[in-house]
N, C-alpha and C. Protein backbone atom coordinates (compact mmCIF):
# COMPACT_ATOMS: atom_id res chain seq x y z
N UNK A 1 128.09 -144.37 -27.04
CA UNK A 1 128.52 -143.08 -27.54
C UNK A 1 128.37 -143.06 -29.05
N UNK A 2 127.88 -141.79 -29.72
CA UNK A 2 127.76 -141.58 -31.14
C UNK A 2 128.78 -141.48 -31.71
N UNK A 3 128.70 -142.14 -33.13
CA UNK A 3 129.78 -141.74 -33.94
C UNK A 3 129.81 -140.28 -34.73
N UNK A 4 130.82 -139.71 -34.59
CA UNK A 4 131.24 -138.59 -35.33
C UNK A 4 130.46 -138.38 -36.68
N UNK A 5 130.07 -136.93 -37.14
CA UNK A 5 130.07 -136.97 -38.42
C UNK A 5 130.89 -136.64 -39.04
N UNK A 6 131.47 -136.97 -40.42
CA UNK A 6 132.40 -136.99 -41.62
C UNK A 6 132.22 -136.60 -42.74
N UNK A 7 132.59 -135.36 -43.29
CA UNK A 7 132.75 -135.12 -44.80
C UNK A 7 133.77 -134.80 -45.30
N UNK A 8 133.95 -134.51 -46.78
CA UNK A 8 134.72 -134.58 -47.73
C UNK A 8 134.62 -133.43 -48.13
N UNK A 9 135.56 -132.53 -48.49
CA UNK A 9 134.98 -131.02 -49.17
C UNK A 9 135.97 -130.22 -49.54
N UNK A 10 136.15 -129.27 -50.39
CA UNK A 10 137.45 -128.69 -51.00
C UNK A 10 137.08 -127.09 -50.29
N UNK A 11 138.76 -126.53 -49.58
CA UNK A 11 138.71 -125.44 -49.23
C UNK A 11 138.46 -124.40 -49.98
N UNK A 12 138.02 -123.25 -49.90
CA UNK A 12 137.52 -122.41 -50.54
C UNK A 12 138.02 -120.86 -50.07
N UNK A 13 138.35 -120.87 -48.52
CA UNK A 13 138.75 -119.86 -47.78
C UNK A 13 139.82 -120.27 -46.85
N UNK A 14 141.35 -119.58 -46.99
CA UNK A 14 141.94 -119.72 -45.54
C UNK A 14 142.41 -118.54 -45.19
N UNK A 15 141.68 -117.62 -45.13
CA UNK A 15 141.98 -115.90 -45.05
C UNK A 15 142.35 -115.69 -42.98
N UNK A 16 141.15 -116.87 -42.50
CA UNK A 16 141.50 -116.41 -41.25
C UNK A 16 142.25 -117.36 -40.50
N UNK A 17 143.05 -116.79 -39.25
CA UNK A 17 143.99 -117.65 -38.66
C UNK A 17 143.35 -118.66 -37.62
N UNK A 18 144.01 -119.50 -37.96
CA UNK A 18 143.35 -121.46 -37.75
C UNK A 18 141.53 -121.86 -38.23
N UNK A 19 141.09 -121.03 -39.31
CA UNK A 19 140.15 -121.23 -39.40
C UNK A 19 140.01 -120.94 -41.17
N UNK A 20 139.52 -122.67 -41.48
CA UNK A 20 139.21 -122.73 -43.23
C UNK A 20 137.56 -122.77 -43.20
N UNK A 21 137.52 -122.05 -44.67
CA UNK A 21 136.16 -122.57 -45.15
C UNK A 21 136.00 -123.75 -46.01
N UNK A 22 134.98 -124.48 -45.80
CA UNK A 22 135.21 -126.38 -46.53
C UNK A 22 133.83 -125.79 -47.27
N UNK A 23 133.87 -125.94 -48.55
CA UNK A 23 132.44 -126.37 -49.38
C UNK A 23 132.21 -128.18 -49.62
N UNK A 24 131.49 -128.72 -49.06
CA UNK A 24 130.54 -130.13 -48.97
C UNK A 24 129.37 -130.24 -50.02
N UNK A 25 130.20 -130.61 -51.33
CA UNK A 25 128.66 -130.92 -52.58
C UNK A 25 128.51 -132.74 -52.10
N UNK A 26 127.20 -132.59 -52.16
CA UNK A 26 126.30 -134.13 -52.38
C UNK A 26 125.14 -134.21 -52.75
N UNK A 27 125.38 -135.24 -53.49
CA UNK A 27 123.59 -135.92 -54.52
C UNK A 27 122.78 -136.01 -53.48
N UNK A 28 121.59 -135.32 -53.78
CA UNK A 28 120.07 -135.86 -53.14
C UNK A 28 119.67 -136.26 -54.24
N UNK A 29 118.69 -137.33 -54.23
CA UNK A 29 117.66 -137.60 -55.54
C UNK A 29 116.49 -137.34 -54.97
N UNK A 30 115.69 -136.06 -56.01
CA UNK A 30 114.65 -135.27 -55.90
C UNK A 30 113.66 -136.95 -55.45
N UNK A 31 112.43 -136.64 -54.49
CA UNK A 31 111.42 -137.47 -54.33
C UNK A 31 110.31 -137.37 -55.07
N UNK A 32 110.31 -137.01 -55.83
CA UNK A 32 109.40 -137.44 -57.17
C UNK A 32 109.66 -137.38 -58.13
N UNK A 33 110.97 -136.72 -58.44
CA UNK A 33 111.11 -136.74 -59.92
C UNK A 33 112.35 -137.83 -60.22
N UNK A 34 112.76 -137.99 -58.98
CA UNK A 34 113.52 -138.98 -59.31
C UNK A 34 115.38 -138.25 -59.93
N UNK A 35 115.33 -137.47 -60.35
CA UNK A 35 117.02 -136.94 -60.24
C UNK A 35 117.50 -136.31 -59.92
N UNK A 36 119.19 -136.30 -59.61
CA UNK A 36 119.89 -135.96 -58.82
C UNK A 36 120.19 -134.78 -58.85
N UNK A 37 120.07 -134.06 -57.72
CA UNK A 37 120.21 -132.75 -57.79
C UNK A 37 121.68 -132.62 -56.34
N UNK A 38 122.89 -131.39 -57.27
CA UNK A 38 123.98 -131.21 -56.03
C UNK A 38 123.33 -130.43 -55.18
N UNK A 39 123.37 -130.57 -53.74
CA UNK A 39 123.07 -129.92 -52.68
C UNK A 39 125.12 -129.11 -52.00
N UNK A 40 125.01 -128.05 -52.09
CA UNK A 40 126.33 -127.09 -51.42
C UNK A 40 125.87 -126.77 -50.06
N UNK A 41 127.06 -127.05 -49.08
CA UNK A 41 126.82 -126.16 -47.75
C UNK A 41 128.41 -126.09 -47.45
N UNK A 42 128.84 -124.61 -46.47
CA UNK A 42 129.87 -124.35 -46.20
C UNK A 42 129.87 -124.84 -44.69
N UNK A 43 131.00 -125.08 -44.59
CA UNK A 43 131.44 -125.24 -43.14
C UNK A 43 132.82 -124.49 -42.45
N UNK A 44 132.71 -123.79 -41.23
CA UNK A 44 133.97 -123.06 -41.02
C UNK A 44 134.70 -124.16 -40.26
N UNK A 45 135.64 -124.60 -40.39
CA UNK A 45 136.57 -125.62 -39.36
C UNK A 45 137.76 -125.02 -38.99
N UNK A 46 138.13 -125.94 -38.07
CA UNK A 46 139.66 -125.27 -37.12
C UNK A 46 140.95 -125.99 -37.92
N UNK A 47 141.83 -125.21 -38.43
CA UNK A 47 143.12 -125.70 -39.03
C UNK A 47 144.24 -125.23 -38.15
N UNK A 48 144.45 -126.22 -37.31
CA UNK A 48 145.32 -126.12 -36.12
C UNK A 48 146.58 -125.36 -36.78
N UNK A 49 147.37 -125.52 -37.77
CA UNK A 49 148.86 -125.29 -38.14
C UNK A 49 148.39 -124.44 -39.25
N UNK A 50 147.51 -123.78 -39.73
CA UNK A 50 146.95 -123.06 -41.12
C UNK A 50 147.96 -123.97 -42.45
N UNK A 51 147.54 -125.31 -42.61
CA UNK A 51 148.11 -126.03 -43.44
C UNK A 51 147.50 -125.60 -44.14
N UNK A 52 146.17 -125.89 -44.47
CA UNK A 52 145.12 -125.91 -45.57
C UNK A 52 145.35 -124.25 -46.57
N UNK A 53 145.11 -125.07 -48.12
CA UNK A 53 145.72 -123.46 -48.84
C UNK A 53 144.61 -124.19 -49.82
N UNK A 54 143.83 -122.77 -50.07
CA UNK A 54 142.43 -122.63 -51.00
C UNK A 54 142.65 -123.65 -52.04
N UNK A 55 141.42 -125.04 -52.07
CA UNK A 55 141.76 -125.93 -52.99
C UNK A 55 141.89 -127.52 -52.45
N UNK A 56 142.65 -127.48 -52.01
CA UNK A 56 142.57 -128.86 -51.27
C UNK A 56 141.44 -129.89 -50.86
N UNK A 57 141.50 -130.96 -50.70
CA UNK A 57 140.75 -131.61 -50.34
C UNK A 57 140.78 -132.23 -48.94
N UNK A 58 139.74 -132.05 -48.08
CA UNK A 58 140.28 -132.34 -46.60
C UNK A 58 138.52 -132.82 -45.85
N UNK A 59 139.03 -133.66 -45.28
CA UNK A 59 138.25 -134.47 -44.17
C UNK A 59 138.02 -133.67 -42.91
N UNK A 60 136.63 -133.44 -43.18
CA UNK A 60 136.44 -132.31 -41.77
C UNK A 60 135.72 -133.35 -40.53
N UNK A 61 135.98 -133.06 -39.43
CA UNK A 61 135.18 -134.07 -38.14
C UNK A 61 134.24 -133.12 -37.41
N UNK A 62 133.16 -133.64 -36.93
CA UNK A 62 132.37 -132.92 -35.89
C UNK A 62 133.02 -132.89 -34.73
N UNK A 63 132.62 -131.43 -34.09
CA UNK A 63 133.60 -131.39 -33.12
C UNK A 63 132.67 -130.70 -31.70
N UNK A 64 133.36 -130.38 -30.78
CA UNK A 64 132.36 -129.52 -29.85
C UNK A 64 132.37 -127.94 -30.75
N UNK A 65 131.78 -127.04 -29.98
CA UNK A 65 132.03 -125.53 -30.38
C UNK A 65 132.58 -124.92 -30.42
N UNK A 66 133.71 -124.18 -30.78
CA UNK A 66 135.05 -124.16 -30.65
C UNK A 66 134.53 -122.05 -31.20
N UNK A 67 133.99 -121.98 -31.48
CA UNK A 67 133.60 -120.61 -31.59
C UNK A 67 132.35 -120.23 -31.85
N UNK A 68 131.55 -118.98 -32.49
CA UNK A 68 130.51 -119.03 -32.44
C UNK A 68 129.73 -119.75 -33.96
N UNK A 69 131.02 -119.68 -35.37
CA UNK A 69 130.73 -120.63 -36.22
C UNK A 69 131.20 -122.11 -36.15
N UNK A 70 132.35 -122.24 -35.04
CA UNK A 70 132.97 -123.43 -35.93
C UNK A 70 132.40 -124.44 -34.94
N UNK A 71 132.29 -125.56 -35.99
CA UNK A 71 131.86 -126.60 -35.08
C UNK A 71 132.67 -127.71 -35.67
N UNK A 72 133.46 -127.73 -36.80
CA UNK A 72 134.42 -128.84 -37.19
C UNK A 72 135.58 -128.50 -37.23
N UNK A 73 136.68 -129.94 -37.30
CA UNK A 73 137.77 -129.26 -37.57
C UNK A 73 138.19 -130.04 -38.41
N UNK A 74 139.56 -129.91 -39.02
CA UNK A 74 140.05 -130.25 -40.33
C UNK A 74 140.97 -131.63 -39.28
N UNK A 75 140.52 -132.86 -40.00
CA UNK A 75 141.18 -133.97 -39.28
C UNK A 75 142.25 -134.36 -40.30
N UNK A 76 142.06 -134.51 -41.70
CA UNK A 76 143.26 -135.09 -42.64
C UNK A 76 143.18 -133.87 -43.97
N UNK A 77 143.90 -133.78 -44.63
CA UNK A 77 144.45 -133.45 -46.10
C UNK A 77 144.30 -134.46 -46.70
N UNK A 78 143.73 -134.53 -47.74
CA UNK A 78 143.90 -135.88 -48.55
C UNK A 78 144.68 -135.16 -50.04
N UNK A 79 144.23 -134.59 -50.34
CA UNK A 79 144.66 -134.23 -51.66
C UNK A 79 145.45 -132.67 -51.70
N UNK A 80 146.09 -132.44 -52.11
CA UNK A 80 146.65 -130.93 -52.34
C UNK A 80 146.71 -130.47 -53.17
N UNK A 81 146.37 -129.12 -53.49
CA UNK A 81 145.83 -128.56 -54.52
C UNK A 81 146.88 -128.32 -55.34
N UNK A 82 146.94 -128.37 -57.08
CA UNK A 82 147.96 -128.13 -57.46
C UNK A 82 148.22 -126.92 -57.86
N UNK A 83 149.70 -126.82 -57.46
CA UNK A 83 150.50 -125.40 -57.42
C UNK A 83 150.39 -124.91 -59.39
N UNK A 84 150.16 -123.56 -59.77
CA UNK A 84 149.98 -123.13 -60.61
C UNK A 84 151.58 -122.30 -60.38
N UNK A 85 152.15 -122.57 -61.88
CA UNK A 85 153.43 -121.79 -62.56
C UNK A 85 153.39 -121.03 -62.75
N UNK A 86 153.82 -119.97 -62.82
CA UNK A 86 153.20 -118.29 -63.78
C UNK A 86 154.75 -118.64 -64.42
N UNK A 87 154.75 -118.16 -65.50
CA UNK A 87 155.86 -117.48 -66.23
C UNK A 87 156.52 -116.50 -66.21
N UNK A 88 158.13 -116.14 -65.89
CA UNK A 88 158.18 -114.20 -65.79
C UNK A 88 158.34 -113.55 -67.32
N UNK A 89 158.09 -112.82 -67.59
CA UNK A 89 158.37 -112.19 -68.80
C UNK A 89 159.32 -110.80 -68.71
N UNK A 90 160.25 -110.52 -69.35
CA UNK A 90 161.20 -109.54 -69.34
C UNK A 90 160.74 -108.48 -69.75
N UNK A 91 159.32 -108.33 -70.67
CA UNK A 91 159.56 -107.28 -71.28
C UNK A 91 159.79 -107.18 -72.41
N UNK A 92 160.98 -108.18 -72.92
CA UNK A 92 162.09 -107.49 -73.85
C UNK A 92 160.88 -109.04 -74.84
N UNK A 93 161.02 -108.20 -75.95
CA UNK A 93 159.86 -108.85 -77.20
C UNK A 93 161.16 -109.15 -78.24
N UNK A 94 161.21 -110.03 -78.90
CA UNK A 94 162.06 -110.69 -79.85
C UNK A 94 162.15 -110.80 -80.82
């Protein structure tokens, strides 16, 4: 039996329910010129509990077909995106 495929990729979309978008950058090195160029592809995966929040870093697995895009699903979180502060302001100037 084959092993699974595995990537690494930061969410970009979790607008729909149990389903993120993963962007996957990786180096190819051009065949003749010799440098590295990023290659981007999206992937829609299944987020069983809608954990995943735009940003994160998460381990997607190959999976069967689970709809007419998704073919992975979100196996771990590794990293979580960090939460941004806003400040409130009153208004009132000093």
């Amino acid at each position: 039996m084959g092993k699974r495929k595995e990537y690494i990729g930061t969410v970009v979309s979790n607008k729909m329910d149990k389903t993120v978008v993963v962007m996957v950058e990786r180096l190819i090195q051009h065949p003749l010129y010799k440098k590295y160029i990023k290659r981007r592809k999206k992937f829609m995966a299944h987020d069983e509990g809608n954990q995943c929040e735009i940003g994160d870093r998460v381990l997607i697995e190959e999976t069967r077909p689970l709809s007419r895009h998704k073919r992975w699903r979100v196996k771990r979180i590794l990293e979580r995106a960090p939460k941004l502060e806003v400040e409130e302001t009153t208004g009132e100037e000093s």
